[in-house]
PDB file of N, CA and C in Angstrom:
ATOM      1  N   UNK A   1     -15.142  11.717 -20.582  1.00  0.00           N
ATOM      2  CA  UNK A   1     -15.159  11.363 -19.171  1.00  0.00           C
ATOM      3  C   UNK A   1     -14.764  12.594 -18.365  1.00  0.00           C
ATOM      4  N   UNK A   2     -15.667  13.164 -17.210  1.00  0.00           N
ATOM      5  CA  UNK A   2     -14.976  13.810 -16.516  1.00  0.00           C
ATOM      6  C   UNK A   2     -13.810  13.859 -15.775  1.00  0.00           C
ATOM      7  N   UNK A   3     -13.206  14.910 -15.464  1.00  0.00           N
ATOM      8  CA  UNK A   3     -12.164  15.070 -15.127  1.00  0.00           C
ATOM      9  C   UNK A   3     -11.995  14.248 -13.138  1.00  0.00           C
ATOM     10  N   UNK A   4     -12.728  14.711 -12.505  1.00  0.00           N
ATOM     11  CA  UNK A   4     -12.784  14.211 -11.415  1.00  0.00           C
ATOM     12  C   UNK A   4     -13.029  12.470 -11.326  1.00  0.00           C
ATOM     13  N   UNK A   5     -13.753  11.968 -12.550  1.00  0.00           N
ATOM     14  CA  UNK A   5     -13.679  10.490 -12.646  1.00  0.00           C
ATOM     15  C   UNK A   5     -12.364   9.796 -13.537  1.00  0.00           C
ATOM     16  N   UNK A   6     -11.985  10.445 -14.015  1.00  0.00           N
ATOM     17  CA  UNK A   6     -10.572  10.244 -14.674  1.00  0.00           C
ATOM     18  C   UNK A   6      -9.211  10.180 -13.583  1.00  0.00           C
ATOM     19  N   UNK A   7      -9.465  11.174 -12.299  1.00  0.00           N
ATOM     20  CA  UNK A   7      -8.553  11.577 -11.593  1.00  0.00           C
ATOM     21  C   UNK A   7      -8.567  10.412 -10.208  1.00  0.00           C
ATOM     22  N   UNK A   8     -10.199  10.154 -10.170  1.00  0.00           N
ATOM     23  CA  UNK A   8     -10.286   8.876  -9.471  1.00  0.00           C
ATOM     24  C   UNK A   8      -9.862   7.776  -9.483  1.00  0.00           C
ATOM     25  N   UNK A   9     -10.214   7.430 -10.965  1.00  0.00           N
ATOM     26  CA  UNK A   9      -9.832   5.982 -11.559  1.00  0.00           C
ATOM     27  C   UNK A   9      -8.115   5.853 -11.427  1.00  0.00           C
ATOM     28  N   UNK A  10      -7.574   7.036 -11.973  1.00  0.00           N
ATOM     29  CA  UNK A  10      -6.163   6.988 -11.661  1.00  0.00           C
ATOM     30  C   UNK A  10      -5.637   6.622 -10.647  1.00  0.00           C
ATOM     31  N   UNK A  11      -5.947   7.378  -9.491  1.00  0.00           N
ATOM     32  CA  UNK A  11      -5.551   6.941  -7.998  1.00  0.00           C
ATOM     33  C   UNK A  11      -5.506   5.448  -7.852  1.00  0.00           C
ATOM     34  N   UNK A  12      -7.185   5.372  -7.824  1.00  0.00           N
ATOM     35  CA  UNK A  12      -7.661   3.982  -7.604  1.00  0.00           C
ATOM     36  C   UNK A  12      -6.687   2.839  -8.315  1.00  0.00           C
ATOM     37  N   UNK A  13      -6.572   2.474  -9.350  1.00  0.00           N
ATOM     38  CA  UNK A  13      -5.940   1.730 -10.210  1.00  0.00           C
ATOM     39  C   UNK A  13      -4.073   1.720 -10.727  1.00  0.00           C
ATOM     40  N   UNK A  14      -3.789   2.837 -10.808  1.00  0.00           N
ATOM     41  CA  UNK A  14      -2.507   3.301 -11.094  1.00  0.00           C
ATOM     42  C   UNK A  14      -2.124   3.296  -9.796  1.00  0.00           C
ATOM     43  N   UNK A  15      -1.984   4.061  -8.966  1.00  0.00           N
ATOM     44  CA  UNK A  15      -1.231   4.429  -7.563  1.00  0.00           C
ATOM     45  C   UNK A  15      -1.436   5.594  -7.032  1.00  0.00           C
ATOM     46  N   UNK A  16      -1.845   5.483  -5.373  1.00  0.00           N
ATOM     47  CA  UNK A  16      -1.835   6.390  -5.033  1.00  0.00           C
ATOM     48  C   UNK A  16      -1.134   7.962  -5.198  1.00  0.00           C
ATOM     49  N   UNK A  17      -1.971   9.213  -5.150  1.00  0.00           N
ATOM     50  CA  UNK A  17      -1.180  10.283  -6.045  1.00  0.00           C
ATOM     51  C   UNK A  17      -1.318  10.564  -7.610  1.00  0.00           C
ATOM     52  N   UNK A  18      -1.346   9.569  -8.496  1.00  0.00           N
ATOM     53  CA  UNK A  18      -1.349   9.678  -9.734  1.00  0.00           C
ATOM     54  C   UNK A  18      -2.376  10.483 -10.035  1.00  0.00           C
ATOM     55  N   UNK A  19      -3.715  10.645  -9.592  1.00  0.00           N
ATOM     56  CA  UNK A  19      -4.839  11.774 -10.099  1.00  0.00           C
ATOM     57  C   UNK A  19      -4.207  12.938  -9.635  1.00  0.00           C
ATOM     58  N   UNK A  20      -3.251  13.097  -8.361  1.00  0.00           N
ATOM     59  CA  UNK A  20      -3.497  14.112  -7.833  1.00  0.00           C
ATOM     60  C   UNK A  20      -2.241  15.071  -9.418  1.00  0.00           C
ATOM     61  N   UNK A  21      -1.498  13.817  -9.635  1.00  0.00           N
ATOM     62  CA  UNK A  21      -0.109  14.477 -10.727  1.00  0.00           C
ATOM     63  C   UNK A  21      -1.295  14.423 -11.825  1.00  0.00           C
ATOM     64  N   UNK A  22      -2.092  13.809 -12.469  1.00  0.00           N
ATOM     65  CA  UNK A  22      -3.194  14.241 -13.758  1.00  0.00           C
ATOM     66  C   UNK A  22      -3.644  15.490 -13.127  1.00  0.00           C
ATOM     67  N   UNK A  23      -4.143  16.308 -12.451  1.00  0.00           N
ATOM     68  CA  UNK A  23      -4.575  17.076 -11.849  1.00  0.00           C
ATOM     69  C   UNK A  23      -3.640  18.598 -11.746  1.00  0.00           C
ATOM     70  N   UNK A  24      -2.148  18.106 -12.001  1.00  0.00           N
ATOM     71  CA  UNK A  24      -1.290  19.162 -11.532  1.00  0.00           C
ATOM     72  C   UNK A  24      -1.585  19.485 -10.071  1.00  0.00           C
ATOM     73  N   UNK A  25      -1.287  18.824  -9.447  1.00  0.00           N
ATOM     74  CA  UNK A  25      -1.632  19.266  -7.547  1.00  0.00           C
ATOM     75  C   UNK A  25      -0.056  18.043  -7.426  1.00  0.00           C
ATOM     76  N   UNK A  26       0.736  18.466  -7.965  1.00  0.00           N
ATOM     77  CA  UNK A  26       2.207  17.778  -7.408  1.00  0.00           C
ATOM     78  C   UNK A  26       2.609  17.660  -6.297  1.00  0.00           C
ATOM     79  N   UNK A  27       2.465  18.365  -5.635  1.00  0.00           N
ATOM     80  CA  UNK A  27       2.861  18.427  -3.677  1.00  0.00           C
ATOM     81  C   UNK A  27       2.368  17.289  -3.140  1.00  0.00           C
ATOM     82  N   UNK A  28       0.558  17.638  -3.202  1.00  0.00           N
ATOM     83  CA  UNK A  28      -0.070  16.119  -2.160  1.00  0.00           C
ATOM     84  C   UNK A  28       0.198  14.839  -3.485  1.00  0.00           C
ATOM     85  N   UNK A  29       0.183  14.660  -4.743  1.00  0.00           N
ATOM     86  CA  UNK A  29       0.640  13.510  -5.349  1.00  0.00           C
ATOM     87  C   UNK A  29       1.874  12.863  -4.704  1.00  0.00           C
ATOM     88  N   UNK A  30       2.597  13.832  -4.489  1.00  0.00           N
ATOM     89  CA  UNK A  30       4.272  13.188  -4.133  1.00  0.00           C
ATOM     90  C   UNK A  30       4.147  12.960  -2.667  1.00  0.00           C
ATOM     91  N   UNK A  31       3.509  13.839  -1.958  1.00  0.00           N
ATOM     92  CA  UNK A  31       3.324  12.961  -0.482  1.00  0.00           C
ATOM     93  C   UNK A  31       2.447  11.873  -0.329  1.00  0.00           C
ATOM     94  N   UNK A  32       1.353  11.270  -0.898  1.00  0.00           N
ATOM     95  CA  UNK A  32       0.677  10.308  -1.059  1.00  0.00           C
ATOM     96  C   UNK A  32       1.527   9.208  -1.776  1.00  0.00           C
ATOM     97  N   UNK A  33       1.966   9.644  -2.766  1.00  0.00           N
ATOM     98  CA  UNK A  33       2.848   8.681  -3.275  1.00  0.00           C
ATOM     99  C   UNK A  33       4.077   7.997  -2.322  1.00  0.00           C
ATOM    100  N   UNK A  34       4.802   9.017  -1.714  1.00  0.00           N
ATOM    101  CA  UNK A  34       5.724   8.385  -1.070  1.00  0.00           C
ATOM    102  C   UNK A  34       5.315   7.941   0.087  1.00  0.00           C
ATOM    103  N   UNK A  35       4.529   8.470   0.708  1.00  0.00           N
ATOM    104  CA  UNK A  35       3.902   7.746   2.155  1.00  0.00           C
ATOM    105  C   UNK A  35       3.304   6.055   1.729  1.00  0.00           C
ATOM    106  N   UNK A  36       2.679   5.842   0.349  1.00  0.00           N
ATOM    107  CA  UNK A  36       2.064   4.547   0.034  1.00  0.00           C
ATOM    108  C   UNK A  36       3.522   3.550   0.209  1.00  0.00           C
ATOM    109  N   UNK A  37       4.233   4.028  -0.778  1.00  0.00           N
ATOM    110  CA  UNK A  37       5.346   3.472  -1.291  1.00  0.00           C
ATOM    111  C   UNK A  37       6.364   3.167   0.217  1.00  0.00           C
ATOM    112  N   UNK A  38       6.308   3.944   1.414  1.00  0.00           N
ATOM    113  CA  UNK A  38       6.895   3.905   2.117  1.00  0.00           C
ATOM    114  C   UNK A  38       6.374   2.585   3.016  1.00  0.00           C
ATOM    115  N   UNK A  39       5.346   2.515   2.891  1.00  0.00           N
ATOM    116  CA  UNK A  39       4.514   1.490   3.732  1.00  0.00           C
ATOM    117  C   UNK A  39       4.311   0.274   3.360  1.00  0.00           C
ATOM    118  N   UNK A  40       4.228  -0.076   1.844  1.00  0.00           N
ATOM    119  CA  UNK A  40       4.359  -0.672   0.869  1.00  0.00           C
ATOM    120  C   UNK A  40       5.966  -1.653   0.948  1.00  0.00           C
ATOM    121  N   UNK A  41       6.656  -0.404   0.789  1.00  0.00           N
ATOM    122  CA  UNK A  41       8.269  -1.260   1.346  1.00  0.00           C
ATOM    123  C   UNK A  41       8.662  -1.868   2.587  1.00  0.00           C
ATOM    124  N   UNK A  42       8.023  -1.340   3.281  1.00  0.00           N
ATOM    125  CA  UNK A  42       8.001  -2.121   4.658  1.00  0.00           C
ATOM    126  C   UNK A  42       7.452  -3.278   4.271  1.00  0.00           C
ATOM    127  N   UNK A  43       5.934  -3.333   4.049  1.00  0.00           N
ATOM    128  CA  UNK A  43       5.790  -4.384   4.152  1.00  0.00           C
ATOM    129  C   UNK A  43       6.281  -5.809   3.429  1.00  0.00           C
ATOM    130  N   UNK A  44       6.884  -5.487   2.216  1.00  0.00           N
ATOM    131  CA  UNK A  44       7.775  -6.344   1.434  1.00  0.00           C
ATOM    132  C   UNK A  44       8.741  -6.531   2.173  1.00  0.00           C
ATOM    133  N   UNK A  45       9.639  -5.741   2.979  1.00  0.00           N
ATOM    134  CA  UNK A  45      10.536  -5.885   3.284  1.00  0.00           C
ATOM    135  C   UNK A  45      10.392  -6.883   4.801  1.00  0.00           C
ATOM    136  N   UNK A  46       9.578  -6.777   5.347  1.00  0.00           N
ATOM    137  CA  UNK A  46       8.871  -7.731   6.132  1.00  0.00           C
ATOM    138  C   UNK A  46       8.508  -8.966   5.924  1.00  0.00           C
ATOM    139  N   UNK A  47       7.974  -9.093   4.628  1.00  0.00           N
ATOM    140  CA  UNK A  47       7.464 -10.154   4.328  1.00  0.00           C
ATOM    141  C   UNK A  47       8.872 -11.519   3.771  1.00  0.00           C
ATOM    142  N   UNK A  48      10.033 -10.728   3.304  1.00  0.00           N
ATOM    143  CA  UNK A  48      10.588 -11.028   2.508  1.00  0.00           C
ATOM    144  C   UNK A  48      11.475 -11.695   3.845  1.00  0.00           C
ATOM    145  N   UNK A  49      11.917 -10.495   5.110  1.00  0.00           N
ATOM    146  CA  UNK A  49      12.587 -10.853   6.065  1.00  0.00           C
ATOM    147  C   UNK A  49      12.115 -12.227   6.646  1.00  0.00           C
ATOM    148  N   UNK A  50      10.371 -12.774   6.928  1.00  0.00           N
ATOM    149  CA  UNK A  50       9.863 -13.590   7.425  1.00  0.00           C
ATOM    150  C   UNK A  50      10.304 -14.772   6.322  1.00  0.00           C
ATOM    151  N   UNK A  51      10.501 -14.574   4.775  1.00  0.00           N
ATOM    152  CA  UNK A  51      10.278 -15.726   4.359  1.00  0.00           C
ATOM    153  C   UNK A  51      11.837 -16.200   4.006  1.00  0.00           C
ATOM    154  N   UNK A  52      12.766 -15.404   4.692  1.00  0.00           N
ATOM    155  CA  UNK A  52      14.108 -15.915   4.787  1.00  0.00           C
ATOM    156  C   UNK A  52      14.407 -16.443   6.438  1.00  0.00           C
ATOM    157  N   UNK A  53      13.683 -15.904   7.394  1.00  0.00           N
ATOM    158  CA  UNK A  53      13.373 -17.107   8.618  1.00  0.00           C
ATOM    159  C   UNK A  53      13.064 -17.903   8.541  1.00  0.00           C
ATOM    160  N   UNK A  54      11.688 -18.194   7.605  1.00  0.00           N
ATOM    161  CA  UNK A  54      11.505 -19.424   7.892  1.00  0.00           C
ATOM    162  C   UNK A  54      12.248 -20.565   6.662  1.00  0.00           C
ATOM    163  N   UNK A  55      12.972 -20.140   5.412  1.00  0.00           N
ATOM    164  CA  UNK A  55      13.712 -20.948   5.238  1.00  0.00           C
ATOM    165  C   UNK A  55      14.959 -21.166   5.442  1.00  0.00           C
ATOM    166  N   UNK A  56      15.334 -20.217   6.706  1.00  0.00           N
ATOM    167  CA  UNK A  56      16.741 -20.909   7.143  1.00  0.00           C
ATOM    168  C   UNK A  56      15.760 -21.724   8.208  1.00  0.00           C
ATOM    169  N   UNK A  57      14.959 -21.965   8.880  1.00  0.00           N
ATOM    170  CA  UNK A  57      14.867 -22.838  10.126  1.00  0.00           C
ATOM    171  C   UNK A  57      14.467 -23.998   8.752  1.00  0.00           C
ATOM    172  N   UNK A  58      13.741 -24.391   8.020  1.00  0.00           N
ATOM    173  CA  UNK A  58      13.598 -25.633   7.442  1.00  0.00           C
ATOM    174  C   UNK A  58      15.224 -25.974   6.923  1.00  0.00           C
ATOM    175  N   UNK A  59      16.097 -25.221   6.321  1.00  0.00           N
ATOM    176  CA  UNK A  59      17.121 -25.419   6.113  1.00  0.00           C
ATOM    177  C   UNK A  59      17.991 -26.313   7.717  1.00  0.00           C
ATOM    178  N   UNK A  60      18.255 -25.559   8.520  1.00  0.00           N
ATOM    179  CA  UNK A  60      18.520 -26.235  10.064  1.00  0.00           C
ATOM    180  C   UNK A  60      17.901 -27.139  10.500  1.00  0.00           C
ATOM    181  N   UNK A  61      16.318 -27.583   9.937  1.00  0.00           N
ATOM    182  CA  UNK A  61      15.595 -28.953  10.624  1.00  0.00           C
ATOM    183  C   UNK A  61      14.974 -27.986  11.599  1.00  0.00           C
ATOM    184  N   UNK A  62      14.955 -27.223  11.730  1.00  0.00           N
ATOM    185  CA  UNK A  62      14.072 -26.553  13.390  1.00  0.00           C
ATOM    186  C   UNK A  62      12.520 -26.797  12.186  1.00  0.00           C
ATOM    187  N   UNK A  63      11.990 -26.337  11.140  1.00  0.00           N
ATOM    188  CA  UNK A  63      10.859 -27.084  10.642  1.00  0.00           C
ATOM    189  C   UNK A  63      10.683 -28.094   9.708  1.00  0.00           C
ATOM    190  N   UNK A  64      10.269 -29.537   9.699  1.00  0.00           N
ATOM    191  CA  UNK A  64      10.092 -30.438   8.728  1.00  0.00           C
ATOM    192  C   UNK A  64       9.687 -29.943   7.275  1.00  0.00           C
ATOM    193  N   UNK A  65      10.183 -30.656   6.552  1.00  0.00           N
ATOM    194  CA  UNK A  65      10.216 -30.484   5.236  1.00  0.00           C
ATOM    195  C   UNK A  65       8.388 -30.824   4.825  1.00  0.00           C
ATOM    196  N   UNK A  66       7.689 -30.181   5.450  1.00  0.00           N
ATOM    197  CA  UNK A  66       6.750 -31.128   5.378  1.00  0.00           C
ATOM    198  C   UNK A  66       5.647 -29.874   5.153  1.00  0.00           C
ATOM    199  N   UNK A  67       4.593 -29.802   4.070  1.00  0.00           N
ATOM    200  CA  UNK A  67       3.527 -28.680   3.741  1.00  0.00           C
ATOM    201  C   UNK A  67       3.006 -28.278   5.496  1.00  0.00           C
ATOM    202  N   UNK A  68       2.465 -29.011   5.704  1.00  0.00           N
ATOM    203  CA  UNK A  68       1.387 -28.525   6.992  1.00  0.00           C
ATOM    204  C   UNK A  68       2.232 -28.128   7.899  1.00  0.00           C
ATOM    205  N   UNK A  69       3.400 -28.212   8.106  1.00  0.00           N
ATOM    206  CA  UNK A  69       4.544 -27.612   9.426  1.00  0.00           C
ATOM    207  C   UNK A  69       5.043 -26.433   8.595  1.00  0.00           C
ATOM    208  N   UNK A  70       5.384 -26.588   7.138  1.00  0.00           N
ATOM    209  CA  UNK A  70       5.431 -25.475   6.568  1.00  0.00           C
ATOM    210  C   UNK A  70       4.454 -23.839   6.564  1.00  0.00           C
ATOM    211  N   UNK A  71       3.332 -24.677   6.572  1.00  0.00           N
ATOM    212  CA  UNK A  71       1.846 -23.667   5.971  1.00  0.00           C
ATOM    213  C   UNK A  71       1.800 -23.104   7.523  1.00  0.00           C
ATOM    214  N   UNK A  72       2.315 -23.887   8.839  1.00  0.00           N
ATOM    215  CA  UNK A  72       1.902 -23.193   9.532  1.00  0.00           C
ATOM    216  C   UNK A  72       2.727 -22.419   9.806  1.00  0.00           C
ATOM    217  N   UNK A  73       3.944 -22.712   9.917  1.00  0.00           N
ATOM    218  CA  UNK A  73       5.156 -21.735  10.265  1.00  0.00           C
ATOM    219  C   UNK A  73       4.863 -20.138   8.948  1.00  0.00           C
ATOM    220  N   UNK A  74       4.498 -20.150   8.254  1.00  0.00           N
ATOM    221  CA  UNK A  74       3.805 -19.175   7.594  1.00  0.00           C
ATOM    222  C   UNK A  74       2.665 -18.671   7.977  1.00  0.00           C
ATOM    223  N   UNK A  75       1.626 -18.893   8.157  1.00  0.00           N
ATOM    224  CA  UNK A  75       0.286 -18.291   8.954  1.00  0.00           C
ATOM    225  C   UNK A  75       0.278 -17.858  10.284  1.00  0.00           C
ATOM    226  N   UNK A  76       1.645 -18.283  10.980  1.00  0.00           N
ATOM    227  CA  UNK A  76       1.568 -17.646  12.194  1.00  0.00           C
ATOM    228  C   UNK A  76       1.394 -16.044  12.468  1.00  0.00           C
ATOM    229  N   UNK A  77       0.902 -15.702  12.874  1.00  0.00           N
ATOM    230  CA  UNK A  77       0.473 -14.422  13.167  1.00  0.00           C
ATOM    231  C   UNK A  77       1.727 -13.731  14.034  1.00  0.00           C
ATOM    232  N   UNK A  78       2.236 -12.592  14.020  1.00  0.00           N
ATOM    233  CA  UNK A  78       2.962 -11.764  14.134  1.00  0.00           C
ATOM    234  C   UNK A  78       2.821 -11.408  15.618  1.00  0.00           C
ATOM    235  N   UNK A  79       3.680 -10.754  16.504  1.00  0.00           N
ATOM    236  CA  UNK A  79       3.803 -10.433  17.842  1.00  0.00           C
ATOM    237  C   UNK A  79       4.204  -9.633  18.946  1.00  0.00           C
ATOM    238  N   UNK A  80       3.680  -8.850  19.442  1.00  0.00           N
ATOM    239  CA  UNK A  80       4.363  -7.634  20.066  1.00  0.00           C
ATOM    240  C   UNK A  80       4.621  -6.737  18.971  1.00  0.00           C
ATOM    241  N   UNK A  81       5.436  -6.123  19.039  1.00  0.00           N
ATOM    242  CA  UNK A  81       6.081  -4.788  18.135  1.00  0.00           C
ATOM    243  C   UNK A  81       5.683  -4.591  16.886  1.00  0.00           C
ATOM    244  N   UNK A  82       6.238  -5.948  16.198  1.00  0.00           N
ATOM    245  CA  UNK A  82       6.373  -6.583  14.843  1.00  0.00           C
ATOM    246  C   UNK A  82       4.850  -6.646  14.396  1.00  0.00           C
ATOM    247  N   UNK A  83       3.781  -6.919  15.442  1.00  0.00           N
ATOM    248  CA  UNK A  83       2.355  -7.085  14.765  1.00  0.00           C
ATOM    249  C   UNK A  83       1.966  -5.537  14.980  1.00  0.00           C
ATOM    250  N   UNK A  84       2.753  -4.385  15.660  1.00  0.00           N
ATOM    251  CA  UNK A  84       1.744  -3.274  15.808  1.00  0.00           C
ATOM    252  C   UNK A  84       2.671  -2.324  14.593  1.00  0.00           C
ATOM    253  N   UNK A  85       3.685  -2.690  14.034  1.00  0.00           N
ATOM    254  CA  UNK A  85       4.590  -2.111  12.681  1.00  0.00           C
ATOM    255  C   UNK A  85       3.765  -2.277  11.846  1.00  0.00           C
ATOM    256  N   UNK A  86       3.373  -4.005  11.591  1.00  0.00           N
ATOM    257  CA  UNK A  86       2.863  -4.409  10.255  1.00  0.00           C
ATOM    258  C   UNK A  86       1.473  -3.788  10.229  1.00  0.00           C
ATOM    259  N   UNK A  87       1.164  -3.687  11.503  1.00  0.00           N
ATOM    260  CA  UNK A  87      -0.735  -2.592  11.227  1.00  0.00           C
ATOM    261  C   UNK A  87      -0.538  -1.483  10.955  1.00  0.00           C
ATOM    262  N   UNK A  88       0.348  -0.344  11.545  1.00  0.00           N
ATOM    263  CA  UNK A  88       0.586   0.630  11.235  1.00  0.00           C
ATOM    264  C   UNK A  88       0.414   0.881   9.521  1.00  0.00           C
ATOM    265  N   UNK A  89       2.002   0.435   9.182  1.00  0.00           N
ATOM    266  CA  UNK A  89       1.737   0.585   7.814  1.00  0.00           C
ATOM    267  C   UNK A  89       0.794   0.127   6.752  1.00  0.00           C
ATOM    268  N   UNK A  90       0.337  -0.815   6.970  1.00  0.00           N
ATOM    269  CA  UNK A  90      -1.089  -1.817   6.255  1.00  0.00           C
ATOM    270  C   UNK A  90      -1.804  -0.698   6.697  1.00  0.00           C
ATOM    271  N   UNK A  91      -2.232   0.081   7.697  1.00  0.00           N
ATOM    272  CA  UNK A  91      -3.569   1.325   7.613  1.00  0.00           C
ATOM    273  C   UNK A  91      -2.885   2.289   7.415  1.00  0.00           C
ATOM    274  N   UNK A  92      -1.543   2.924   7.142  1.00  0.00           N
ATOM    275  CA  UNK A  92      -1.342   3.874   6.463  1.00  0.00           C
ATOM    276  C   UNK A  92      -1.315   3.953   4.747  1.00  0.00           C
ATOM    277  N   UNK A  93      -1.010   2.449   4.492  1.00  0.00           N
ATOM    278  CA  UNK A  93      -1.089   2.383   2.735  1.00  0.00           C
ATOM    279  C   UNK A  93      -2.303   2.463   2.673  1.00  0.00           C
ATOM    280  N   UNK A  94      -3.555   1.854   2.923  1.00  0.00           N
ATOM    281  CA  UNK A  94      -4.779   2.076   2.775  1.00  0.00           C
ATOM    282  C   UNK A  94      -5.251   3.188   2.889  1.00  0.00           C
ATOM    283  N   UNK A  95      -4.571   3.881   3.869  1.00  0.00           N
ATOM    284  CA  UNK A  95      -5.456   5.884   4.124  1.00  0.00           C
ATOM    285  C   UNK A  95      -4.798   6.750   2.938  1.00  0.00           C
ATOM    286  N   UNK A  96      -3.379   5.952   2.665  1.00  0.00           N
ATOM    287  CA  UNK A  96      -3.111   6.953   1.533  1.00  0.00           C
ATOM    288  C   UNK A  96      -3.409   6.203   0.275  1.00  0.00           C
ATOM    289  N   UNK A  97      -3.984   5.439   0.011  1.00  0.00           N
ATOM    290  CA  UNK A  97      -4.780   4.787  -1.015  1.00  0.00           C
ATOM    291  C   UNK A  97      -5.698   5.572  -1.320  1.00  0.00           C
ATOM    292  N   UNK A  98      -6.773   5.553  -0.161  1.00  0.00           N
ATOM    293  CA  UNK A  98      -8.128   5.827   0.022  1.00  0.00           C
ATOM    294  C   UNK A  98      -7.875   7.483  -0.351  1.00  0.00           C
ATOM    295  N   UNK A  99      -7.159   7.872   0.467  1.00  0.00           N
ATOM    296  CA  UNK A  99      -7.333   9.661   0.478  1.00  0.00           C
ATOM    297  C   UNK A  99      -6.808   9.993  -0.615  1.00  0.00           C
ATOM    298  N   UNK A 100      -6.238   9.514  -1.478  1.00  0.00           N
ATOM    299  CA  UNK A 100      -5.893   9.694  -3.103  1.00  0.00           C
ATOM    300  C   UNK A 100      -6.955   9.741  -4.047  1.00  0.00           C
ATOM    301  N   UNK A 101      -7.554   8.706  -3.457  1.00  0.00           N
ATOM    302  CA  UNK A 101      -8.839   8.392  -4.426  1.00  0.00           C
ATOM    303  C   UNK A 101      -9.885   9.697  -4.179  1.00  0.00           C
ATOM    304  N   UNK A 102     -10.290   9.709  -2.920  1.00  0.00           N
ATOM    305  CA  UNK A 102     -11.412  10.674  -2.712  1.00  0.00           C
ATOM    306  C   UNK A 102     -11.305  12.310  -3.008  1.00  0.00           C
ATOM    307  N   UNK A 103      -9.757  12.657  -2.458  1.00  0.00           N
ATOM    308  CA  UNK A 103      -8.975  14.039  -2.752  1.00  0.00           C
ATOM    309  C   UNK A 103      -9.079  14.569  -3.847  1.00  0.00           C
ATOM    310  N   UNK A 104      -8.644  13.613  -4.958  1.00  0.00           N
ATOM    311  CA  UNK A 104      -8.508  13.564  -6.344  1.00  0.00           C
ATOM    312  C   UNK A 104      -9.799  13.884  -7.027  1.00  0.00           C
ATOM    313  N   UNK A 105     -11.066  13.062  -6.567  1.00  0.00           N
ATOM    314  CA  UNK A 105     -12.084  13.446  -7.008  1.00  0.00           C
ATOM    315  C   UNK A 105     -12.301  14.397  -6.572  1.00  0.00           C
ATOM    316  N   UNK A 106     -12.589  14.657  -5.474  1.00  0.00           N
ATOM    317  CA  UNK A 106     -12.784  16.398  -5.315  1.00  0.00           C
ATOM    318  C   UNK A 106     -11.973  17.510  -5.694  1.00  0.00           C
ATOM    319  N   UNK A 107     -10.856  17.279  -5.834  1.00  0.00           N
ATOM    320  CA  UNK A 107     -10.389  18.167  -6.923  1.00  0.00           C
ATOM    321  C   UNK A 107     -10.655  18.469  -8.095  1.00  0.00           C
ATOM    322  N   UNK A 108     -10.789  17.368  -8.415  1.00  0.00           N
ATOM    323  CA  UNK A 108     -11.460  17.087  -9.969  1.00  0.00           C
ATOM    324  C   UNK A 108     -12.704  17.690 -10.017  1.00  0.00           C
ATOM    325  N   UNK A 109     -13.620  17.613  -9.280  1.00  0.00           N
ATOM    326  CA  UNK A 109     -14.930  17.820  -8.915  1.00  0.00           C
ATOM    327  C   UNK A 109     -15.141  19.316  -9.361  1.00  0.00           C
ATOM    328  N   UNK A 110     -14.000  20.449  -8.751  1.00  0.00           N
ATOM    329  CA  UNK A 110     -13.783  21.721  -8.530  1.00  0.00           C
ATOM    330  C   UNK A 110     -13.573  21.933  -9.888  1.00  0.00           C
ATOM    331  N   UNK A 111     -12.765  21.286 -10.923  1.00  0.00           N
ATOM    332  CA  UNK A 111     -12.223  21.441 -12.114  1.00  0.00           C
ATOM    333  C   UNK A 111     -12.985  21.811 -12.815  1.00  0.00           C
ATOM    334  N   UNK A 112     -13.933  20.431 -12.743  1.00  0.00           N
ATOM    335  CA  UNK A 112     -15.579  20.108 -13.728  1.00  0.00           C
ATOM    336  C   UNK A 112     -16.079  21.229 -13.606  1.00  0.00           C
ATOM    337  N   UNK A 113     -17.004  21.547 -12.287  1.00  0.00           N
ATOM    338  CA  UNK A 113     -17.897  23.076 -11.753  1.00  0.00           C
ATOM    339  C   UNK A 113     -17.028  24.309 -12.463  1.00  0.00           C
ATOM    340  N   UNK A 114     -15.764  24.145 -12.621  1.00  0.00           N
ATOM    341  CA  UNK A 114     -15.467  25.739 -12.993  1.00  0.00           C
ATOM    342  C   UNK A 114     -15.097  25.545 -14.580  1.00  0.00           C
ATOM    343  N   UNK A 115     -15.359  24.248 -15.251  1.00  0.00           N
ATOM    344  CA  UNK A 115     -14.912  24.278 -16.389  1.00  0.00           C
ATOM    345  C   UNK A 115     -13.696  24.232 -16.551  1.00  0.00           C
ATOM    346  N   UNK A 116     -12.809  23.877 -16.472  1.00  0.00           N
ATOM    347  CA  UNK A 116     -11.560  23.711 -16.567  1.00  0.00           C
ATOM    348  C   UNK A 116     -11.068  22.615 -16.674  1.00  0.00           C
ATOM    349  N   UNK A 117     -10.444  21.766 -17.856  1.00  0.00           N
ATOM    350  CA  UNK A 117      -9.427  20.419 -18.308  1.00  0.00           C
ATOM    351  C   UNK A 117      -8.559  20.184 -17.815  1.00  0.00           C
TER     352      UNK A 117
END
């Protein structure tokens, strides 16, 4: 398998960065990596914050114990600040997803053309 499709698949599948560390290009691996991971934690950490709101309000009675008052108090969509955070990082994990993947291959790409493992 070539090297640039090896370095792809890595990204793609393993985590952002990982072709770029198969590759020896450590610098942009570790900034891709931590920028994913940074965005990534947010959003857990978001998600995790929302799902301890909404079970202290069912805990208090502010929502019925009940699926459909449940399901919605979950699907509500996010607001002001809080909805332009959660986009931010959701299109920064994706650009450093994406730009892992494509980087990587073209690095790789350079590898292949000059012969080099």
């Amino acid at each position: 398998m070539k090297t640039s499709v090896k370095a792809a698949l890595l990204s793609a599948f393993i985590c952002p960065g990982s072709g770029h560390f198969y590759l020896k290009k450590r610098a942009m691996g570790n900034i891709l990596l931590v920028s994913s991971l940074a965005a990534l934690s947010f959003l857990l950490w978001h998600a995790y914050q929302r799902a301890q709101q909404i079970s202290q309000q069912i805990l208090n009675g502010e929502i019925p114990l009940q699926l459909d008052a449940i399901y919605s108090a979950v699907t509500q969509a996010p607001v002001g600040n809080e909805a332009l955070y959660i986009n931010i990082a959701t299109i920064g994990f994706i650009l450093a997803w994406g730009i892992g993947i494509i980087d990587s291959y073209r690095l790789g790409k350079k590898q292949d053309d000059a012969g080099l493992h």
